[in-house]
Protein backbone atom coordinates (compact mmCIF):
# COMPACT_ATOMS: atom_id res chain seq x y z
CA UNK A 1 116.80 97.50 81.16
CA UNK A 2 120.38 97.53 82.26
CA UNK A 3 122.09 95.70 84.77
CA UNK A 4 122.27 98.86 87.41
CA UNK A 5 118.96 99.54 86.57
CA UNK A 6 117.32 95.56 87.25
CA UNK A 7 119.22 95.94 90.52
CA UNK A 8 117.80 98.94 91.60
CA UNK A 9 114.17 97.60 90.85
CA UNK A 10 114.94 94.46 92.89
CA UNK A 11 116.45 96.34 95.83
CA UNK A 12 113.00 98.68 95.93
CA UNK A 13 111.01 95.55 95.05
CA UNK A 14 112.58 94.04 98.76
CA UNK A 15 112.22 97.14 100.63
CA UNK A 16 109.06 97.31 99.82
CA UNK A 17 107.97 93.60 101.01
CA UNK A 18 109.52 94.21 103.88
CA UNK A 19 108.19 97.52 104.78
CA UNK A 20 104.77 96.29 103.44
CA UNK A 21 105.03 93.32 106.22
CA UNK A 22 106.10 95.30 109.18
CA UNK A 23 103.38 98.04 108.19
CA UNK A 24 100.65 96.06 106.95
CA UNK A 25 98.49 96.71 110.23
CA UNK A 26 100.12 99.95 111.02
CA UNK A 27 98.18 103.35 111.72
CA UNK A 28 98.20 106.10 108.71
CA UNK A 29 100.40 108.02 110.75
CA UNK A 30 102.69 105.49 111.66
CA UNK A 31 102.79 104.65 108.20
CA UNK A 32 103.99 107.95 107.55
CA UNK A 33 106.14 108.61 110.07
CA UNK A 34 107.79 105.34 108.87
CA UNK A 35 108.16 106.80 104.96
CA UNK A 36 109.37 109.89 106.42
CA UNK A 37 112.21 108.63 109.00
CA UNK A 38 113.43 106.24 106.02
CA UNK A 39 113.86 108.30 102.86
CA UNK A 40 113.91 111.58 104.41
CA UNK A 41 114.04 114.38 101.78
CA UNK A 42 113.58 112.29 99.44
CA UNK A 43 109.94 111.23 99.65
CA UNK A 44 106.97 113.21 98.79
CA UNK A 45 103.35 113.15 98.95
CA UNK A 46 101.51 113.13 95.50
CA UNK A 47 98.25 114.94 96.23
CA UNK A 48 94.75 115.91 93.61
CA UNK A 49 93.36 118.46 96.59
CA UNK A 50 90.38 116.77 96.07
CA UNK A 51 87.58 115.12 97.89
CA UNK A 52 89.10 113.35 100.02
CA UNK A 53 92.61 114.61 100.18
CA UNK A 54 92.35 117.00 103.14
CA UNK A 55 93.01 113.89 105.74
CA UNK A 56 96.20 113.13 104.41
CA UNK A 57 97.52 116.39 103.82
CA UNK A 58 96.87 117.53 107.81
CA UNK A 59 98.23 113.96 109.07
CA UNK A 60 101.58 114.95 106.98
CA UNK A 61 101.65 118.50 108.20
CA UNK A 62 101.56 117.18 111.66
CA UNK A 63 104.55 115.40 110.64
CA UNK A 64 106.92 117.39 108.61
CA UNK A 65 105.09 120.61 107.77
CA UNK A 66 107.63 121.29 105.15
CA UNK A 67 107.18 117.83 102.68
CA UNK A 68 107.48 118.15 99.66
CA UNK A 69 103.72 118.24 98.53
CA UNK A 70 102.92 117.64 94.52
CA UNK A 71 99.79 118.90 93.17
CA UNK A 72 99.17 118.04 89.36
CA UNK A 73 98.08 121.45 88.21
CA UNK A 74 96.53 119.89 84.66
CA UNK A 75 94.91 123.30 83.07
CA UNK A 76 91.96 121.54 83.15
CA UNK A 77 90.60 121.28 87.09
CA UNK A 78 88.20 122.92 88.08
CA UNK A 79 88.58 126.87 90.00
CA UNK A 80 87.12 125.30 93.20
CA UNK A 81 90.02 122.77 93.16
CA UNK A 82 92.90 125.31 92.79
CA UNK A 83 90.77 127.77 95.38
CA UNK A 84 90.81 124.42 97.60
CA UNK A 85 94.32 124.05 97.08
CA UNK A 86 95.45 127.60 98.07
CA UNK A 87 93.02 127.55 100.95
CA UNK A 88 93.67 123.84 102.83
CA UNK A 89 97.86 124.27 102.28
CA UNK A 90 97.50 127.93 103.99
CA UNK A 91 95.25 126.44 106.64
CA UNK A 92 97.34 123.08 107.65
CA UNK A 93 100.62 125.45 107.49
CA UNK A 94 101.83 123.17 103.87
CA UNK A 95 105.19 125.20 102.75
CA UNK A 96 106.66 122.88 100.60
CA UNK A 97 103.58 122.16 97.68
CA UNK A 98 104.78 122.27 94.35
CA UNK A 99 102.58 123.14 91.02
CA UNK A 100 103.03 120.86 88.15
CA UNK A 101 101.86 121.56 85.06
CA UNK A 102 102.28 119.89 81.53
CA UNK A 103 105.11 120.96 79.43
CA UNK A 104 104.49 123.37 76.86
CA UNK A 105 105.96 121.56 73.99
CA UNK A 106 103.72 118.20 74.87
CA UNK A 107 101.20 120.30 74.93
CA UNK A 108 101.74 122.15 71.20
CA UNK A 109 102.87 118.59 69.57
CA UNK A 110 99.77 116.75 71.66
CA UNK A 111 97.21 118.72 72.45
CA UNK A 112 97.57 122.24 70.68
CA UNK A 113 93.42 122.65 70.58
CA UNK A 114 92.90 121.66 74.56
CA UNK A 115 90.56 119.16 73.14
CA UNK A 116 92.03 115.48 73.44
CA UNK A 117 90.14 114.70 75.96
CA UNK A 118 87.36 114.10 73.77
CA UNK A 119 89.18 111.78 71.93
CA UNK A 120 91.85 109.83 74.02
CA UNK A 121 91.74 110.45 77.78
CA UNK A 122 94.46 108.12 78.91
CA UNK A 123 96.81 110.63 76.02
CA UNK A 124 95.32 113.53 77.41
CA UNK A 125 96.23 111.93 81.24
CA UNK A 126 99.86 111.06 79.72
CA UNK A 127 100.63 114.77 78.64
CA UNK A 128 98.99 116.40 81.80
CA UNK A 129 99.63 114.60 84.64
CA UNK A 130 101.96 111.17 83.73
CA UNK A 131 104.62 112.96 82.48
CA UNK A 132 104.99 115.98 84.67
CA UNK A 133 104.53 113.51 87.87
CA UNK A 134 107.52 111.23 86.27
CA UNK A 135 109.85 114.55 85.82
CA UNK A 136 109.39 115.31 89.33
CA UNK A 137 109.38 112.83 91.10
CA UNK A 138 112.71 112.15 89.36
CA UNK A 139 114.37 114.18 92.62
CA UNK A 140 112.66 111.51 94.84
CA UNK A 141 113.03 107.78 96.39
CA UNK A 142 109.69 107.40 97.22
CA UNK A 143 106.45 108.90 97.18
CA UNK A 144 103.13 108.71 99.30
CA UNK A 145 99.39 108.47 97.99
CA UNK A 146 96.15 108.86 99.54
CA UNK A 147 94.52 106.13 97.49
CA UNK A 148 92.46 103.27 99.68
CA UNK A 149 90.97 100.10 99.24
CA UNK A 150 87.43 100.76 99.68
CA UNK A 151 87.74 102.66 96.09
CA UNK A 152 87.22 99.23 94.73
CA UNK A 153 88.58 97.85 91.52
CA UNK A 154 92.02 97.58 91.52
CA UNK A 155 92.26 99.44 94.58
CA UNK A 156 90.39 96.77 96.26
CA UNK A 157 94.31 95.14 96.46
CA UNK A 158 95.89 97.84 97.70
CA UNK A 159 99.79 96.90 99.91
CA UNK A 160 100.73 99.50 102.42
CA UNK A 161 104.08 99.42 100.44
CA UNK A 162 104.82 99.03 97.29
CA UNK A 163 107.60 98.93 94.22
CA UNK A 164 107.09 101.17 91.32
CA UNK A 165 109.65 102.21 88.82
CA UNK A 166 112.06 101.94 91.00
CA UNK A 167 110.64 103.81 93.87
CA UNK A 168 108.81 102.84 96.85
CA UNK A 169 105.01 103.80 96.80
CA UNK A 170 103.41 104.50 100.60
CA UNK A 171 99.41 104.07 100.92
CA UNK A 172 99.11 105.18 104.66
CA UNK A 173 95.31 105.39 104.19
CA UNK A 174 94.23 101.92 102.14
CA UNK A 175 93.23 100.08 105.09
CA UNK A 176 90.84 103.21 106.04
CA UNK A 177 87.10 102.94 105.24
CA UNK A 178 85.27 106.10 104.55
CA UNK A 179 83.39 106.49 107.79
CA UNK A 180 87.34 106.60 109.61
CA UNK A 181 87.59 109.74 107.06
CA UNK A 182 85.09 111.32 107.91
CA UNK A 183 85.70 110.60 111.45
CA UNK A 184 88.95 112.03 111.20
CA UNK A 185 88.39 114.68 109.31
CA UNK A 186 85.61 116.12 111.91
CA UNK A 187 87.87 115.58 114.53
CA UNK A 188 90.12 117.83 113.56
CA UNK A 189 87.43 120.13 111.59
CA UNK A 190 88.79 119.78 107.93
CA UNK A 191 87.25 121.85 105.50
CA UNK A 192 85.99 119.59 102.37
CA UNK A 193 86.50 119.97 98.77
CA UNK A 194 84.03 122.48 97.97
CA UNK A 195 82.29 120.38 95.08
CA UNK A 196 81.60 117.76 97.54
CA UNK A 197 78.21 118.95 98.67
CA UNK A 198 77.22 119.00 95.20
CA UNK A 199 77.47 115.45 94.18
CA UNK A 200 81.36 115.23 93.32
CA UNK A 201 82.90 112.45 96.02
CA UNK A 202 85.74 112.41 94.24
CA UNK A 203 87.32 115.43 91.66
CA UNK A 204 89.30 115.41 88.68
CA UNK A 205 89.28 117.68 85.80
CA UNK A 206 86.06 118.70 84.79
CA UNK A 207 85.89 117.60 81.29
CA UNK A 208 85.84 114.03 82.82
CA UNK A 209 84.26 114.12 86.14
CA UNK A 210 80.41 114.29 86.65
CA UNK A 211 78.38 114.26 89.88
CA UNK A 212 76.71 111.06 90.75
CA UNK A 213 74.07 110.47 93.06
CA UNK A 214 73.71 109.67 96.58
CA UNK A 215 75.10 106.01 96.89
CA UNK A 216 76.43 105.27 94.04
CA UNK A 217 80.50 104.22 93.56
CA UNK A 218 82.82 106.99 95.03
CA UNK A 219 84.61 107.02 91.61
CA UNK A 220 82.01 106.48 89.04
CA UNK A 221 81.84 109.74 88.21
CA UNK A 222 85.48 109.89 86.80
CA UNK A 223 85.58 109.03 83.27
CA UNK A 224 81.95 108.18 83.33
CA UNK A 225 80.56 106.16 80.47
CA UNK A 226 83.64 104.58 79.87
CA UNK A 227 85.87 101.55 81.23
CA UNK A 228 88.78 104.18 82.27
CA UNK A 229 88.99 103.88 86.19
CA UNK A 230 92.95 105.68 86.55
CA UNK A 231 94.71 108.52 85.00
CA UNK A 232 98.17 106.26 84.61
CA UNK A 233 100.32 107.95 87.20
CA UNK A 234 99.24 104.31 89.07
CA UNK A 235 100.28 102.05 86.64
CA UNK A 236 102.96 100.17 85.95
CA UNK A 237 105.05 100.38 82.69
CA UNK A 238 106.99 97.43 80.89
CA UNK A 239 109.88 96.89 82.09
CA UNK A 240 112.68 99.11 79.93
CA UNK A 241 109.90 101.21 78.81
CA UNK A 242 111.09 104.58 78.52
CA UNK A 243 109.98 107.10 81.34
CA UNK A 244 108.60 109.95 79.65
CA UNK A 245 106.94 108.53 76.61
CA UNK A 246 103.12 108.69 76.18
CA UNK A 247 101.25 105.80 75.44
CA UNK A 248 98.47 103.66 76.57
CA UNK A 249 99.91 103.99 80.38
């Protein structure tokens, strides 16, 4: 890593502590309003559309209506999700979402029979939603996640703010449990993911998401059967590693 580059890192690294402190018992939409009035144009929110996603999204509308919204469009999600998609950005008034699919040269060289998922999933992650995410959020500073604690393992140490790559990661929701989402949510009569009501409480793509039954781990159903619990576009390369390389990420 160079010199300008080890700076950077720190500088985001001490934003981020700081922001982290002065948030840390902050409201989701102060949270967001904070992210916003900071960086501007050059955050983003990094959304799936999926179970839980629609509480986020309308708390951001409310805020800037025209943020920069990135959906990883992987080829393999399932039609409710990109109905879902199309549907909840029309309905909250969304104009800035953005589509991103994998490249179609990672895809020949990496995947030309669609099937790698059935062999490598965190490969099959890199090429359809690591890389893409990394090439655009190359135009931003910072970025903003739905992801909360209650999701349990890792998540279970979730900051408000935090350094990655660089950037500066928001979680307005991590201190929210699931009964404040679904509080929310029928306040302000959000539709849910349609695959919800059918055992899905949290969507991927659908060659590695399963429904679960009632009371059992939000997540459990992604990547079932295996130890896998993230995609990679949450976590953290070596330092110096280079950005769009695939990988074990």
């Amino acid at each position: 890593m160079s010199v300008a580059m080890e700076e950077e890192v720190d500088g985001s690294a001490a934003l981020a502590r700081r922001l982290d402190a002065e948030l840390r018992h902050a409201g989701p939409t102060e949270i967001l309003r904070a992210a916003i009035e900071t960086f501007g144009d050059e955050v983003a929110v990094v959304s799936s559309f999926g179970a839980e996603s629609a509480v986020l999204l309308h708390m951001a509308a409310a805020e800037k209506p025209d943020i920069p919204v990135l959906f990883l469009d992987t080829g393999m999600l399932f039609g409710q999700t990109l109905d879902y998609r199309r549907q909840l950005a029309a309905r909250l008034g969304l104009t800035g979402v953005r589509d991103l699919r994998p490249r179609f040269e990672d895809l020949a060289i990496g995947d030309p029979s669609a099937d790698l998922w059935k062999t490598d999933t965190d490969a099959c992650c890199n090429i359809r939603k690591v890389i893409p995410l990394d090439i655009a959020l190359g135009g931003y500073s910072a970025w903003i996640t739905g992801r909360k604690r209650f999701h349990g393992g890792a998540r279970l140490r979730l900051p408000i703010v935090e350094s990655a790559d660089g950037r500066l990661k928001f979680n307005p929701l991590a201190n929210w449990s699931k009964a404040d989402l679904e509080a929310y949510a029928a306040e302000h009569g959000l539709p849910e993911h349609p695959l919800v009501a059918f055992g899905y409480p949290s969507v991927g793509c659908w060659p590695c998401t399963v429904a679960v039954e009632d009371g059992a781990d939000l997540r459990s159903g992604r990547w079932a059967g295996s130890q896998k619990t993230e995609c990679g576009i949450h976590t953290a390369r070596a330092p110096g590693a280079a950005p769009f390389v695939g990988g074990d990420i």
